[in-house]
C-alpha atoms as a PDB file:
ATOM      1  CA  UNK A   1      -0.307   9.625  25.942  1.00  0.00           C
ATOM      2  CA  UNK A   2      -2.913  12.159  26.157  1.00  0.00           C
ATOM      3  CA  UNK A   3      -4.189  11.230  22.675  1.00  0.00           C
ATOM      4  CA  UNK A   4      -4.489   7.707  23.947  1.00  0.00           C
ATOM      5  CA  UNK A   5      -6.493   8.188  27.459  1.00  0.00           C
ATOM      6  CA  UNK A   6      -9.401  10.652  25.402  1.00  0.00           C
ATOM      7  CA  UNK A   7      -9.219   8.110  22.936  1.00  0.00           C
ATOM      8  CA  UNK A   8     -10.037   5.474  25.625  1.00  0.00           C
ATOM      9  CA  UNK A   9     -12.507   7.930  27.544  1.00  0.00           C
ATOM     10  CA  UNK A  10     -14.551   9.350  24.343  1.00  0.00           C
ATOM     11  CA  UNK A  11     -17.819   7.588  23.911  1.00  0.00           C
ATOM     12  CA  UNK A  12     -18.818   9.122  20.746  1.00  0.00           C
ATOM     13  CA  UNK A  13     -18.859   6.406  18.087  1.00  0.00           C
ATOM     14  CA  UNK A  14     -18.507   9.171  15.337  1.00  0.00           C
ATOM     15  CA  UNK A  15     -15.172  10.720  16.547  1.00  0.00           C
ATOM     16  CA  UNK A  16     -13.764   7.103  17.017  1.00  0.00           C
ATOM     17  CA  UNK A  17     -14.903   6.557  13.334  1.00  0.00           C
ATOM     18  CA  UNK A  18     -13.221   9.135  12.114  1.00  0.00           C
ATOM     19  CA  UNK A  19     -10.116   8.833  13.925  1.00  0.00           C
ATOM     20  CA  UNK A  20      -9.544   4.842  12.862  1.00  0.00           C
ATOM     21  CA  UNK A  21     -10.716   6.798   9.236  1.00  0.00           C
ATOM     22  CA  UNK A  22      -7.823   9.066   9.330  1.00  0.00           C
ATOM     23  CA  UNK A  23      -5.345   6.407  10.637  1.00  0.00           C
ATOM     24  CA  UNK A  24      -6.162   3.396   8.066  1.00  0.00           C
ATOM     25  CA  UNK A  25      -5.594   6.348   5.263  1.00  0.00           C
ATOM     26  CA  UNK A  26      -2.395   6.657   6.742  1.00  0.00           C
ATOM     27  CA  UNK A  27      -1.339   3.243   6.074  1.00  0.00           C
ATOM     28  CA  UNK A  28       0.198   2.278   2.425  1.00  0.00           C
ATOM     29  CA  UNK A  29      -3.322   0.101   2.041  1.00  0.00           C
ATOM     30  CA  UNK A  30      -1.035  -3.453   0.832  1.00  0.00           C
ATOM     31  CA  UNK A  31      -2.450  -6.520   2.541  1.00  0.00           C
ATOM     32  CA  UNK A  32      -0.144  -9.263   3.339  1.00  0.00           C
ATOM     33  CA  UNK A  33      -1.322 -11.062   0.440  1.00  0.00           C
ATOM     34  CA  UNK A  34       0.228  -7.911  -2.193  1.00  0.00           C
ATOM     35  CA  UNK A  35       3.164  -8.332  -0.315  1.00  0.00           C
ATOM     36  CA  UNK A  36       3.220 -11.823  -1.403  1.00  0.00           C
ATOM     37  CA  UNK A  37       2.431 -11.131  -4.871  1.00  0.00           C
ATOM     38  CA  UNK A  38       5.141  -8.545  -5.631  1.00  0.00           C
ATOM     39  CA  UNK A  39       7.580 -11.026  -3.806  1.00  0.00           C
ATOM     40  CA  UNK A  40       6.504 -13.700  -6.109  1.00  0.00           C
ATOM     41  CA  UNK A  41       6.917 -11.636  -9.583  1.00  0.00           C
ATOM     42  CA  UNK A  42      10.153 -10.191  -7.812  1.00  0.00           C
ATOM     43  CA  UNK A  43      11.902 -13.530  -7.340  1.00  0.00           C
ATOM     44  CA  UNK A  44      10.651 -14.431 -11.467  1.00  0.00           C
ATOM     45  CA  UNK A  45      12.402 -11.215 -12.478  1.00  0.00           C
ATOM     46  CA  UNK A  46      15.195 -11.847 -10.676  1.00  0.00           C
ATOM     47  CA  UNK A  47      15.549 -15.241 -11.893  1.00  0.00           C
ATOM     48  CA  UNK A  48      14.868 -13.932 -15.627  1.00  0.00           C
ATOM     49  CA  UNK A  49      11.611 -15.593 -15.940  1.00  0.00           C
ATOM     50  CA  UNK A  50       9.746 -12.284 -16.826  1.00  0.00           C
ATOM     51  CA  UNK A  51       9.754  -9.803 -19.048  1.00  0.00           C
ATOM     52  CA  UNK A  52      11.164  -6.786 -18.177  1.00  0.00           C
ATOM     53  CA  UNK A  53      11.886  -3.697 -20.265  1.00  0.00           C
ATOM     54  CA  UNK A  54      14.301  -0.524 -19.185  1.00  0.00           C
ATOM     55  CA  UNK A  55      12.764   3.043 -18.550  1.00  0.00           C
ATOM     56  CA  UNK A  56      13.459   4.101 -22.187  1.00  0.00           C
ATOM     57  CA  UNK A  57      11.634   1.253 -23.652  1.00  0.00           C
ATOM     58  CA  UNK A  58       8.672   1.559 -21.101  1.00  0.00           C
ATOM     59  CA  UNK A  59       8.177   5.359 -22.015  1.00  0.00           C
ATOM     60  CA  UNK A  60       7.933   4.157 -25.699  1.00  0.00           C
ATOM     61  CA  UNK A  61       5.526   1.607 -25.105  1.00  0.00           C
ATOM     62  CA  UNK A  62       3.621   3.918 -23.114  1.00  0.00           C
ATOM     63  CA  UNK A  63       3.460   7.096 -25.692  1.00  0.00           C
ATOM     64  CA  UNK A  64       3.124   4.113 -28.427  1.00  0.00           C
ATOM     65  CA  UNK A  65      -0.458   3.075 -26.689  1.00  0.00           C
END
């Protein structure tokens, strides 16, 4: 709470700036439309409608590149 009342009593635009700064980096930064997305190709792998590939095969492909 006492965050909160010399958040609401600073006037400084800078410290406010930096605060909302250090909170957004806080967040995982996915928008509702990623959410969608990986939903979407979720469902299609689930339904066997994409290509998939187990751990061993995806550490081949990736030393292969």
């Amino acid at each position: 709470m006492e965050l909160i009342e010399m958040l609401l009593n600073t006037k400084k635009i800078a410290v406010l700036k930096k605060v909302k700064a250090i909170l957004e980096a806080e967040q995982d930064g996915l928008t509702e439309a990623d959410y969608k997305i990986i939903d979407a190709r979720r469902e299609k792998h689930l339904k066997g409608e994409s290509k998939s590939f187990s751990w061993e095969q995806a550490k081949e492909n990736i030393l292969k590149s």
